[in-house]
N, C-alpha and C. Protein backbone atom coordinates (compact mmCIF):
# COMPACT_ATOMS: atom_id res chain seq x y z
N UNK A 1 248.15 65.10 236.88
CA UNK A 1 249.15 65.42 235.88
C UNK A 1 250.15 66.47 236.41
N UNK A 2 249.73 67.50 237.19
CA UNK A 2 250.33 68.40 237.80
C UNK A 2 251.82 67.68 238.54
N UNK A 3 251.10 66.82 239.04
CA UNK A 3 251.81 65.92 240.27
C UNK A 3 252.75 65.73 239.70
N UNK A 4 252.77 65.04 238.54
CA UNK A 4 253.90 64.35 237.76
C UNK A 4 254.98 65.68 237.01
N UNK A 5 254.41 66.65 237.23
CA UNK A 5 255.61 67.58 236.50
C UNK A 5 256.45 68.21 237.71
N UNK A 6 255.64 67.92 238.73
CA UNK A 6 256.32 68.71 240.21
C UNK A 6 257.00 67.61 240.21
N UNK A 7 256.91 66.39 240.13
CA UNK A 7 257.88 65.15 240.53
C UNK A 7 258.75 65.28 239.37
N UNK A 8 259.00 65.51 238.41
CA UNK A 8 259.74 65.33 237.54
C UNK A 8 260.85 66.39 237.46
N UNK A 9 260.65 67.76 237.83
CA UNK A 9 260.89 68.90 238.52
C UNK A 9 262.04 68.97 239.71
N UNK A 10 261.54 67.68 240.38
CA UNK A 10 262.07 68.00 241.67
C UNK A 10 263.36 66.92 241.69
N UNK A 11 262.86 65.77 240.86
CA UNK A 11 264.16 65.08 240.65
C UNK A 11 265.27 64.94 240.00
N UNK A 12 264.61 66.24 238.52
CA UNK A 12 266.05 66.81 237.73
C UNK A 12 266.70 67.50 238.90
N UNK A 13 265.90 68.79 239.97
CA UNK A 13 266.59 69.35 240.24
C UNK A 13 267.31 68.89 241.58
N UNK A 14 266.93 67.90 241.66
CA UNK A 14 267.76 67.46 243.47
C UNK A 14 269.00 66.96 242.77
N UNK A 15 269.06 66.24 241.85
CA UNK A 15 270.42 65.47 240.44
C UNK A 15 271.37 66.72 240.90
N UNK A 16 270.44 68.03 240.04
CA UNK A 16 271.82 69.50 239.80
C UNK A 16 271.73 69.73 241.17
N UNK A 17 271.38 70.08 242.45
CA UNK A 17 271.64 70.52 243.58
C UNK A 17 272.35 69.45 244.09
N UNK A 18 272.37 67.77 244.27
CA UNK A 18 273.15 67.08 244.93
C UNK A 18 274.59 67.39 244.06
N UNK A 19 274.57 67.44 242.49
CA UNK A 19 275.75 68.12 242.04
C UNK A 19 276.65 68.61 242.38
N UNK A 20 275.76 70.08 242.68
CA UNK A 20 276.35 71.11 243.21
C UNK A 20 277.37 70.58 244.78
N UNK A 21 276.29 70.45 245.74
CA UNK A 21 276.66 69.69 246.60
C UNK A 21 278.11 68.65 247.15
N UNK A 22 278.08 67.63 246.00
CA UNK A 22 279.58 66.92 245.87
C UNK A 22 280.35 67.42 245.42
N UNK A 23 280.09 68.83 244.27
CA UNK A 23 281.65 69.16 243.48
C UNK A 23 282.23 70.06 244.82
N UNK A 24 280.94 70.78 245.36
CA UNK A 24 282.04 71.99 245.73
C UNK A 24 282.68 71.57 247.04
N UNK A 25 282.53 70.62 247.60
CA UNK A 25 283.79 70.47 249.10
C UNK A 25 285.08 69.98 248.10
N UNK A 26 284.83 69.60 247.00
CA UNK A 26 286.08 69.34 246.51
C UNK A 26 287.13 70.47 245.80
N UNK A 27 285.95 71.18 245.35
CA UNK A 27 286.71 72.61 245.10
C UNK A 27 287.29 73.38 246.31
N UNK A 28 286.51 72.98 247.47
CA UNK A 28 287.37 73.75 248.60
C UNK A 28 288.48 72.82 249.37
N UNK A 29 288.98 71.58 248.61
CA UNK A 29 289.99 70.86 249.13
C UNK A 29 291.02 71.75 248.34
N UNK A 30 290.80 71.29 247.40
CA UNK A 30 291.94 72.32 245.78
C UNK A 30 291.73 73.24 246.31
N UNK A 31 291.28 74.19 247.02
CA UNK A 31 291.53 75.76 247.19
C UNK A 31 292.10 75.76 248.56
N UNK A 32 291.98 74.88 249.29
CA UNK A 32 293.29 75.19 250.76
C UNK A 32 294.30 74.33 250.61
N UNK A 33 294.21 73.42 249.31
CA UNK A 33 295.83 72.32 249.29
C UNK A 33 296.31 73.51 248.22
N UNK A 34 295.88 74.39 248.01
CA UNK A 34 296.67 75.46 246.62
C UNK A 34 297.78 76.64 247.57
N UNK A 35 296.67 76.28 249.15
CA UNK A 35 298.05 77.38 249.89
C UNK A 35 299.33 77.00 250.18
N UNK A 36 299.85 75.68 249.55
CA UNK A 36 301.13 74.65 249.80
C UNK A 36 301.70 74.94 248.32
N UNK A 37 301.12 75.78 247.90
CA UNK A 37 302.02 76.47 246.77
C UNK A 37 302.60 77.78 247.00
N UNK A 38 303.35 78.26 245.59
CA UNK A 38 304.28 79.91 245.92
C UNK A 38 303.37 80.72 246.43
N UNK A 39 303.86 81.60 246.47
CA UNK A 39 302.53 82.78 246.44
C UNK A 39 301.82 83.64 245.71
N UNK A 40 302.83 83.46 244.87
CA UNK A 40 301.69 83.49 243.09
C UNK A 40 301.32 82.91 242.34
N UNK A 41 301.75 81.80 242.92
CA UNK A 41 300.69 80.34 242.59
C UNK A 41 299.27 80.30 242.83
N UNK A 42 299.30 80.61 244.28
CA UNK A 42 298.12 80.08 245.49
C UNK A 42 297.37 81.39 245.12
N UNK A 43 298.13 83.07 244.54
CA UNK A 43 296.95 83.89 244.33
C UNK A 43 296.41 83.66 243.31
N UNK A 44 297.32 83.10 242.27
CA UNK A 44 296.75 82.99 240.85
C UNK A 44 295.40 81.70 241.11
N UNK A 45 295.26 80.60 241.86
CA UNK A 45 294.61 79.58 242.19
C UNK A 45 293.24 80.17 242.93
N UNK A 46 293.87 80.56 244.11
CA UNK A 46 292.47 81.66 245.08
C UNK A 46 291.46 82.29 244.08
N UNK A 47 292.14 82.85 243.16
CA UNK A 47 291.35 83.94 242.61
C UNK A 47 290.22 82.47 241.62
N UNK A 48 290.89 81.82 241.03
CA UNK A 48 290.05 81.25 239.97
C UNK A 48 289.65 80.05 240.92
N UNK A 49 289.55 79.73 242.02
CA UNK A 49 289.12 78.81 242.71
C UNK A 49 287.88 79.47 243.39
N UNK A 50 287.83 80.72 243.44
CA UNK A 50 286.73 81.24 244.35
C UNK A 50 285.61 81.91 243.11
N UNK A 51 286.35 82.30 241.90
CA UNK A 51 285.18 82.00 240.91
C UNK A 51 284.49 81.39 240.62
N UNK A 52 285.13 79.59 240.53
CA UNK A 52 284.62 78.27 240.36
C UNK A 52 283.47 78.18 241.07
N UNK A 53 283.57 78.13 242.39
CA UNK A 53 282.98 78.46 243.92
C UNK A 53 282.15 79.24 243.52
N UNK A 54 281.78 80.54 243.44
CA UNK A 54 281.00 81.95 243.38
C UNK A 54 280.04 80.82 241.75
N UNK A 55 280.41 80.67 241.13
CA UNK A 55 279.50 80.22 239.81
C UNK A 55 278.71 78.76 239.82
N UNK A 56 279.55 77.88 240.60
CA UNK A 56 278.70 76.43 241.08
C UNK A 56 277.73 76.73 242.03
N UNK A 57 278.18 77.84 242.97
CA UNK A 57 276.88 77.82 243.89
C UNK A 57 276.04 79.33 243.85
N UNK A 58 276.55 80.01 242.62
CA UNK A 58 274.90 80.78 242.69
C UNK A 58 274.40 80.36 241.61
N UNK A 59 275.13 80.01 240.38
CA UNK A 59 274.41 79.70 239.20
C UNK A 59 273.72 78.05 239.16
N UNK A 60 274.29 77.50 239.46
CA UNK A 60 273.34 75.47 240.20
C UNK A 60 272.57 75.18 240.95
N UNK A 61 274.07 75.24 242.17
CA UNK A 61 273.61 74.55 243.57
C UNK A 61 272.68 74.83 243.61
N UNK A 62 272.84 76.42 244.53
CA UNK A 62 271.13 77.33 244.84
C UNK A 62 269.87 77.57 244.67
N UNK A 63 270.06 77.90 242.87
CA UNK A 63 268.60 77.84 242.18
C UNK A 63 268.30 76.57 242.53
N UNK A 64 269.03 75.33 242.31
CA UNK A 64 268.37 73.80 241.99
C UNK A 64 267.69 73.70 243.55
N UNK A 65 268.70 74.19 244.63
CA UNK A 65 267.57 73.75 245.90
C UNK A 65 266.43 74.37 246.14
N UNK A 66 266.53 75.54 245.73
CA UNK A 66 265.00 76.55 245.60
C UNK A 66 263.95 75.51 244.78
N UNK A 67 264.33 75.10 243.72
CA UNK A 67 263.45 74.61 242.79
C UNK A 67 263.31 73.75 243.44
N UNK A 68 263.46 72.52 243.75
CA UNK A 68 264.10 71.43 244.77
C UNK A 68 262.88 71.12 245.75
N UNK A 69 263.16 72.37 246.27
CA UNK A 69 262.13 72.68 247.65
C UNK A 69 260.82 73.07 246.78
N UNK A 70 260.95 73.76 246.23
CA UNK A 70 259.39 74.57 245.43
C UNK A 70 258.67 73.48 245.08
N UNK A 71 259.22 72.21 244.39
CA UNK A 71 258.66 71.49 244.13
C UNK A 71 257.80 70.29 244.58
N UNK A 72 258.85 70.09 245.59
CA UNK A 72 258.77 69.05 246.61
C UNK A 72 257.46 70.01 247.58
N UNK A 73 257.46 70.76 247.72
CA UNK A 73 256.30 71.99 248.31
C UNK A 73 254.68 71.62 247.67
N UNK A 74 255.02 71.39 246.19
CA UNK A 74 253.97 71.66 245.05
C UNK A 74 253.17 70.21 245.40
N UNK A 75 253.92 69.32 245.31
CA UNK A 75 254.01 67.71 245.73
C UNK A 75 253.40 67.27 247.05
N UNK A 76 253.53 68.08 247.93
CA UNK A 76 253.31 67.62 249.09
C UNK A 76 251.33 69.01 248.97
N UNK A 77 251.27 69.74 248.38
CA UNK A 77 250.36 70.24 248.02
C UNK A 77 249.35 69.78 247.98
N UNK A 78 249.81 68.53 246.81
CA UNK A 78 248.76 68.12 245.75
C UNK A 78 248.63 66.70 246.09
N UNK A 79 248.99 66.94 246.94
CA UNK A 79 249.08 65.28 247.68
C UNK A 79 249.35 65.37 249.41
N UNK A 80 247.83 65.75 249.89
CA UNK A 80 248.86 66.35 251.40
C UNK A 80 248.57 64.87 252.19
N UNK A 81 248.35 64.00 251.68
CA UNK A 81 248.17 62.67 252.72
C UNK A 81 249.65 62.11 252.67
N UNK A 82 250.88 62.88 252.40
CA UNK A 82 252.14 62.17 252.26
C UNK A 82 252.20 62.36 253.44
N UNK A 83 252.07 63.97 254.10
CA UNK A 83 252.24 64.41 255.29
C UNK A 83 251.86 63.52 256.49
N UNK A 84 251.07 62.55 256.33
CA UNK A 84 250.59 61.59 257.25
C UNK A 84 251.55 60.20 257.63
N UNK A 85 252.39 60.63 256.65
CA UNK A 85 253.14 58.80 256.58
C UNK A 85 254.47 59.04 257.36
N UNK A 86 254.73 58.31 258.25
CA UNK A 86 256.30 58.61 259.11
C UNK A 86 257.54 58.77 258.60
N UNK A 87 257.55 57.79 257.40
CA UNK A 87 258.96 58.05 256.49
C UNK A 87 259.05 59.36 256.01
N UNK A 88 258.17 60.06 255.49
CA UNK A 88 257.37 61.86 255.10
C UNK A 88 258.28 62.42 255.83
N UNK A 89 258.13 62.06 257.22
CA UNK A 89 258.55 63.07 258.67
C UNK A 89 260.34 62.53 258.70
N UNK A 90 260.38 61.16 258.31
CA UNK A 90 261.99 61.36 258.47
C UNK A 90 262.79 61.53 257.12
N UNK A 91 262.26 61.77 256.29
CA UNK A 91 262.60 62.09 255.26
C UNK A 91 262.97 63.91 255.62
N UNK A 92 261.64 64.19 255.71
CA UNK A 92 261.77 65.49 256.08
C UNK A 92 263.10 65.98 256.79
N UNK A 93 262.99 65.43 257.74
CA UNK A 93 263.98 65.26 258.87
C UNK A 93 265.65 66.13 257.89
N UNK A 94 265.87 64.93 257.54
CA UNK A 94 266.94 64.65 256.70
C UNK A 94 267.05 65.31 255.40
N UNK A 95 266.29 66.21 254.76
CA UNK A 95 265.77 67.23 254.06
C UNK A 95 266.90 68.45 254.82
N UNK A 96 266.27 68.33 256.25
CA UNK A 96 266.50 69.80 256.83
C UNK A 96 267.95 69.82 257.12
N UNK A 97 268.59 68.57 257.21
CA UNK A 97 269.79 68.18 257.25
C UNK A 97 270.97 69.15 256.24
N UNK A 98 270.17 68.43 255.33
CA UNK A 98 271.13 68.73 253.97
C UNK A 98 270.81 70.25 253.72
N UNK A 99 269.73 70.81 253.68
CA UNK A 99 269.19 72.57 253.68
C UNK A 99 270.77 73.09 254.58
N UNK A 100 270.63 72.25 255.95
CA UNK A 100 271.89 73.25 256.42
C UNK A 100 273.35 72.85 256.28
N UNK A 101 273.32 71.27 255.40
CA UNK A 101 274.88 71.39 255.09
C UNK A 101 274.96 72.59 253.56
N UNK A 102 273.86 72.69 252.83
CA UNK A 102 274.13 73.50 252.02
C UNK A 102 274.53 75.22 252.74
N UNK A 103 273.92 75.31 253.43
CA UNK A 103 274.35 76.89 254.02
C UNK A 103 275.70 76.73 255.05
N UNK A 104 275.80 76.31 255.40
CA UNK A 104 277.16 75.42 256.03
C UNK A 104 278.29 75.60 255.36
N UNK A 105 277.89 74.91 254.06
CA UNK A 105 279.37 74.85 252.79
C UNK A 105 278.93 76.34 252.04
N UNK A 106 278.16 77.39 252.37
CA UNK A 106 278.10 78.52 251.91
C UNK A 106 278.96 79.20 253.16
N UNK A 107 278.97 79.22 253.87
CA UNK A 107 279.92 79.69 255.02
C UNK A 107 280.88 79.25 254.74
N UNK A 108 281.82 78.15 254.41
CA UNK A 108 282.71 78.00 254.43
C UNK A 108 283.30 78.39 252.81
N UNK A 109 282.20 78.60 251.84
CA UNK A 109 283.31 79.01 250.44
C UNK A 109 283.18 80.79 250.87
N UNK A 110 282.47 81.14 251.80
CA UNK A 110 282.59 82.67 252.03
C UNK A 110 284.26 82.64 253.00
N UNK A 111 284.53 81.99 253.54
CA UNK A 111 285.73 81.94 254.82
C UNK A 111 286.93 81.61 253.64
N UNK A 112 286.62 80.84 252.86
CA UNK A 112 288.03 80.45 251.60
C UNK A 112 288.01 81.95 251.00
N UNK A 113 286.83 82.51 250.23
CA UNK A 113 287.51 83.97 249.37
C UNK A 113 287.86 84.90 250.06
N UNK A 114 287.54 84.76 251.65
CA UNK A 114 288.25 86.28 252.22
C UNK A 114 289.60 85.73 253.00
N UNK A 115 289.85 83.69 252.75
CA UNK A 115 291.28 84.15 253.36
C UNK A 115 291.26 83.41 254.89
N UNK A 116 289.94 83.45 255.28
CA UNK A 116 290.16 82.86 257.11
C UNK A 116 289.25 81.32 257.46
N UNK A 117 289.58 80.59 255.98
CA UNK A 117 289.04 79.29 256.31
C UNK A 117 290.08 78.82 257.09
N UNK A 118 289.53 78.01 258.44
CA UNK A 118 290.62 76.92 258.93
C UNK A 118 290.44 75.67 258.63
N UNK A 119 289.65 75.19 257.99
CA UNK A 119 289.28 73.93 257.82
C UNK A 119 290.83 73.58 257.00
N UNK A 120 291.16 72.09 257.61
CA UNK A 120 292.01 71.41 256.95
C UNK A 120 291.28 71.00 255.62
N UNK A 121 292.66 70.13 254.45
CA UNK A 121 291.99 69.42 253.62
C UNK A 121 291.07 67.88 253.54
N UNK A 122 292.16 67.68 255.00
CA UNK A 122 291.34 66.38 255.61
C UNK A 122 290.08 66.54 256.14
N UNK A 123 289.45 67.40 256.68
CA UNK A 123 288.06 68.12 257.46
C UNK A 123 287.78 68.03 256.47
N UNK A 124 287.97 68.80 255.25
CA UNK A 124 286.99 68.95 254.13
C UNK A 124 286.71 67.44 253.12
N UNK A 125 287.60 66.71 253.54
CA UNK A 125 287.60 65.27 252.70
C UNK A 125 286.07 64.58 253.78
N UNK A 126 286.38 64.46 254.98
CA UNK A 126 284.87 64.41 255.27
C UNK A 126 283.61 65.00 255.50
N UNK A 127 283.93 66.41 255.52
CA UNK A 127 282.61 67.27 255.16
C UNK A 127 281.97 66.75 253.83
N UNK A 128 282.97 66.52 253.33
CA UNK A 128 282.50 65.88 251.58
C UNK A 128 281.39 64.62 251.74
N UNK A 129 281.25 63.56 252.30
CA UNK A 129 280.95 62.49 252.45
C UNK A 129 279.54 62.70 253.26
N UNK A 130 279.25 63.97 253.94
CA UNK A 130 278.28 64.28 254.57
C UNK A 130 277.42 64.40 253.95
N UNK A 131 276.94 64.68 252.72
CA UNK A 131 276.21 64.92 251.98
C UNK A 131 276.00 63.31 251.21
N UNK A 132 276.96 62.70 251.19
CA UNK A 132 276.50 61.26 250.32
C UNK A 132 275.93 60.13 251.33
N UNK A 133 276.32 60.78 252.83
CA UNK A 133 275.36 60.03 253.57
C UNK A 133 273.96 60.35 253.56
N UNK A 134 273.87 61.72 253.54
CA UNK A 134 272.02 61.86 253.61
C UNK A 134 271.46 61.82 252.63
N UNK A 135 272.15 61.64 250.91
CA UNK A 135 271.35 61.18 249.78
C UNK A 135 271.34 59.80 250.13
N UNK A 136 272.15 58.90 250.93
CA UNK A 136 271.72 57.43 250.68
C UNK A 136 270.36 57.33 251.54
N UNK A 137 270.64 57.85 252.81
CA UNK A 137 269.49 57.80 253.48
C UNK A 137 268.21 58.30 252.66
N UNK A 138 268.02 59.41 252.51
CA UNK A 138 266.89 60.06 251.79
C UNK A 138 266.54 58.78 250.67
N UNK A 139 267.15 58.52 249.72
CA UNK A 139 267.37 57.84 248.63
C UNK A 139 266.07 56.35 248.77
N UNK A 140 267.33 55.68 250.06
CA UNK A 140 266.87 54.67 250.66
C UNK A 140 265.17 54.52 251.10
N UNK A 141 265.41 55.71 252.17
CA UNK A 141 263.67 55.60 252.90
C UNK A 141 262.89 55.97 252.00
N UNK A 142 263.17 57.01 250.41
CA UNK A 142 261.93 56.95 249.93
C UNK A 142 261.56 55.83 249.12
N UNK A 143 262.43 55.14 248.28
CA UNK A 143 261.84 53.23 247.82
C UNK A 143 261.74 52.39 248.69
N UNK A 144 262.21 52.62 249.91
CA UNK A 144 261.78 51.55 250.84
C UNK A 144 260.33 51.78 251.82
N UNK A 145 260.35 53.03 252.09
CA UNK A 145 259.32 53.93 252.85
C UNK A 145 258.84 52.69 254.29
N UNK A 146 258.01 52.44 254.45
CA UNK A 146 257.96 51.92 255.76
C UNK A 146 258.10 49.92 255.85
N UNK A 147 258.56 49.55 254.57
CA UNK A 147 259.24 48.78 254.63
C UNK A 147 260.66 48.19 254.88
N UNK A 148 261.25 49.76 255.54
CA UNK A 148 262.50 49.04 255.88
C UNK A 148 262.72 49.01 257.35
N UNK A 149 263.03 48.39 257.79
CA UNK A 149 263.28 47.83 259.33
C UNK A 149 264.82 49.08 259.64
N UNK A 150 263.80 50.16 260.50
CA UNK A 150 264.57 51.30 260.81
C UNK A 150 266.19 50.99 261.63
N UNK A 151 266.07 49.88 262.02
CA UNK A 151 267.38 50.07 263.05
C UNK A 151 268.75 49.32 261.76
N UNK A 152 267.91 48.25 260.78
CA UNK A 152 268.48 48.12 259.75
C UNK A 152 269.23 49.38 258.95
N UNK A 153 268.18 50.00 258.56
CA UNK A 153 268.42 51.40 258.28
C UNK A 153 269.65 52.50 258.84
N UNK A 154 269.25 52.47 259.82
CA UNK A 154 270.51 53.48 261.06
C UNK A 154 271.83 52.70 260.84
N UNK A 155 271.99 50.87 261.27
CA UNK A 155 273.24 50.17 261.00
C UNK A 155 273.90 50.33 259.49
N UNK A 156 273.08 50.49 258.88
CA UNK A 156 273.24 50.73 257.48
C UNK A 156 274.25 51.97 256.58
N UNK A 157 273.50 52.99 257.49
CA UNK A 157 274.08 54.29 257.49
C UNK A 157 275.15 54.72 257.92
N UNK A 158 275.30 54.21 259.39
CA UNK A 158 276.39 53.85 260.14
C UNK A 158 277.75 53.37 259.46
N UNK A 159 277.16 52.20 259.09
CA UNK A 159 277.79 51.38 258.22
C UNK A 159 278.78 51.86 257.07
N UNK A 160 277.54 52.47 256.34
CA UNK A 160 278.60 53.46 255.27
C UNK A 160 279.55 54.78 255.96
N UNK A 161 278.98 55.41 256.93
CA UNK A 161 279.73 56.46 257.30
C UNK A 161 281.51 55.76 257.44
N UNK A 162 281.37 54.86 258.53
CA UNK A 162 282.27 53.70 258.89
C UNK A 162 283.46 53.61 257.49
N UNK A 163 282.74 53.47 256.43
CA UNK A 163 283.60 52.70 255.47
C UNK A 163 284.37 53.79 254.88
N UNK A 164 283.13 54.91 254.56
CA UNK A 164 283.69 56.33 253.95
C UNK A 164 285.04 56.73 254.78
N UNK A 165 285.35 56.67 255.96
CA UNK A 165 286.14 57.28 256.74
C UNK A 165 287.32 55.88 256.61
N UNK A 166 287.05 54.85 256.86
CA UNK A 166 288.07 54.00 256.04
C UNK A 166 288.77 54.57 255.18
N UNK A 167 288.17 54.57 253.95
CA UNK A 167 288.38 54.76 252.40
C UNK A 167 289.69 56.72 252.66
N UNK A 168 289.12 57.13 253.25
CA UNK A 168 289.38 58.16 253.56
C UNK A 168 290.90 58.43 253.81
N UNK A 169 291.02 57.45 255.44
CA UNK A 169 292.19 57.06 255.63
C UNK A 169 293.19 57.04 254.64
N UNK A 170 292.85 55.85 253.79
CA UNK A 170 293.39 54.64 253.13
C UNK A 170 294.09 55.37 251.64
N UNK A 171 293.28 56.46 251.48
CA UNK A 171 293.49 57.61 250.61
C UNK A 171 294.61 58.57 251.06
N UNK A 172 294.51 58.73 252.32
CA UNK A 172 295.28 59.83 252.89
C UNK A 172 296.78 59.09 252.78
N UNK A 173 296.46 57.63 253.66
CA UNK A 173 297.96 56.85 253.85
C UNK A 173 298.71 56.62 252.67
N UNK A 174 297.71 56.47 251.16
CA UNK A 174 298.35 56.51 249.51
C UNK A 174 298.82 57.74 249.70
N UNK A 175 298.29 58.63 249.87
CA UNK A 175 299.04 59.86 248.88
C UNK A 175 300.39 60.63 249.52
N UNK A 176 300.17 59.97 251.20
CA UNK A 176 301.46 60.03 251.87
C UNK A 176 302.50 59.19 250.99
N UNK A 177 302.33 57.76 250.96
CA UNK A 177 303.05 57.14 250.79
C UNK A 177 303.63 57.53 248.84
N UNK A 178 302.92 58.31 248.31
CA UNK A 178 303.32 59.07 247.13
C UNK A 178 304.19 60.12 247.64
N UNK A 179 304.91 60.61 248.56
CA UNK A 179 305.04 61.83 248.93
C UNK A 179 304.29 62.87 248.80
N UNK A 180 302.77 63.36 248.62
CA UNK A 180 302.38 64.33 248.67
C UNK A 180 302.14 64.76 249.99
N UNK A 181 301.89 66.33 250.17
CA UNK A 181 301.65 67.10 251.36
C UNK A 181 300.18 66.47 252.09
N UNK A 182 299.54 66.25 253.28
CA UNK A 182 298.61 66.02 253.27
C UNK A 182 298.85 66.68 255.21
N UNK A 183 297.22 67.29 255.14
CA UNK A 183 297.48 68.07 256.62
C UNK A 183 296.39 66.70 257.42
């Protein structure tokens, strides 16, 4: 019974941490396309863009991956024969992935409020997508677990990265072709 509240636990909170996760590279697109404004535009923007920022990721993101992990901890506890199964280990894998795109995109909303992010808005349009690759993966290998034919898997992934960066393009070449600014 335990089991089932750590699982239940861990999948509200991976929901609010992957959340967290997708909103905020987008908040840090809007906060370096805001420096193509006046300059009391872009301070009036900075200031409430790095609040946004400062409140999605200590009050959500964060806690939810603590919990996230605590749980998934509790789980692997109370059940340590998961530890035995290979998908476990690349799951894991890909766990540790995302642990450091989250501290990653904490470095970079620290580099936006003091001012010395260089990341373009285009960099940040695919930093964004980094994270929806390793929920598909994660996603994937745990209902499929050692039923899926791994190289399937990798083409798969591939696959989507491939399309995301399409789509990407194809986005960029619209909003040119709108006249907007795009770096």
């Amino acid at each position: 019974m335990l089991y089932l509240y750590a699982k239940s636990l861990h999948i509200i909170f991976m929901v609010c941490w992957m959340a967290g996760l997708f909103y905020m590279p987008r908040l840090f697109i809007y906060h370096t396309e805001a420096k193509e404004k006046t300059a009391l535009e872009y301070e009036i923007l900075h200031k409430q863009f790095s609040l946004m920022e400062r409140r999605l990721w200590w009050v959500i993101a964060t806690p939810a991956m603590y919990i996230t992990i605590a749980s998934a901890m509790t789980m692997l506890y109370l059940s340590p024969g998961l530890l035995s199964q290979s998908w476990m280990h690349v799951k894991l894998g890909f766990v540790i992935g995302l642990i450091f795109y989250h501290f990653k995109s904490q470095h970079i909303m620290k580099l936006l409020a003091t001012g010395r992010c260089s990341w373009t808005s285009s960099q940040l349009r695919l930093w964004n997508e980094v994270s929806t690759i390793i929920l598909f993966a994660i996603v994937f290998l745990v209902i499929f677990r050692s039923a899926v034919d791994w190289i399937f898997g990798v083409l798969g992934l591939l696959s989507l990265a491939v399309l995301l960066m399409i789509l990407i393009k194809l986005y960029k070449r619209y909003r040119k072709s709108k006249g907007e600014h795009i770096d």
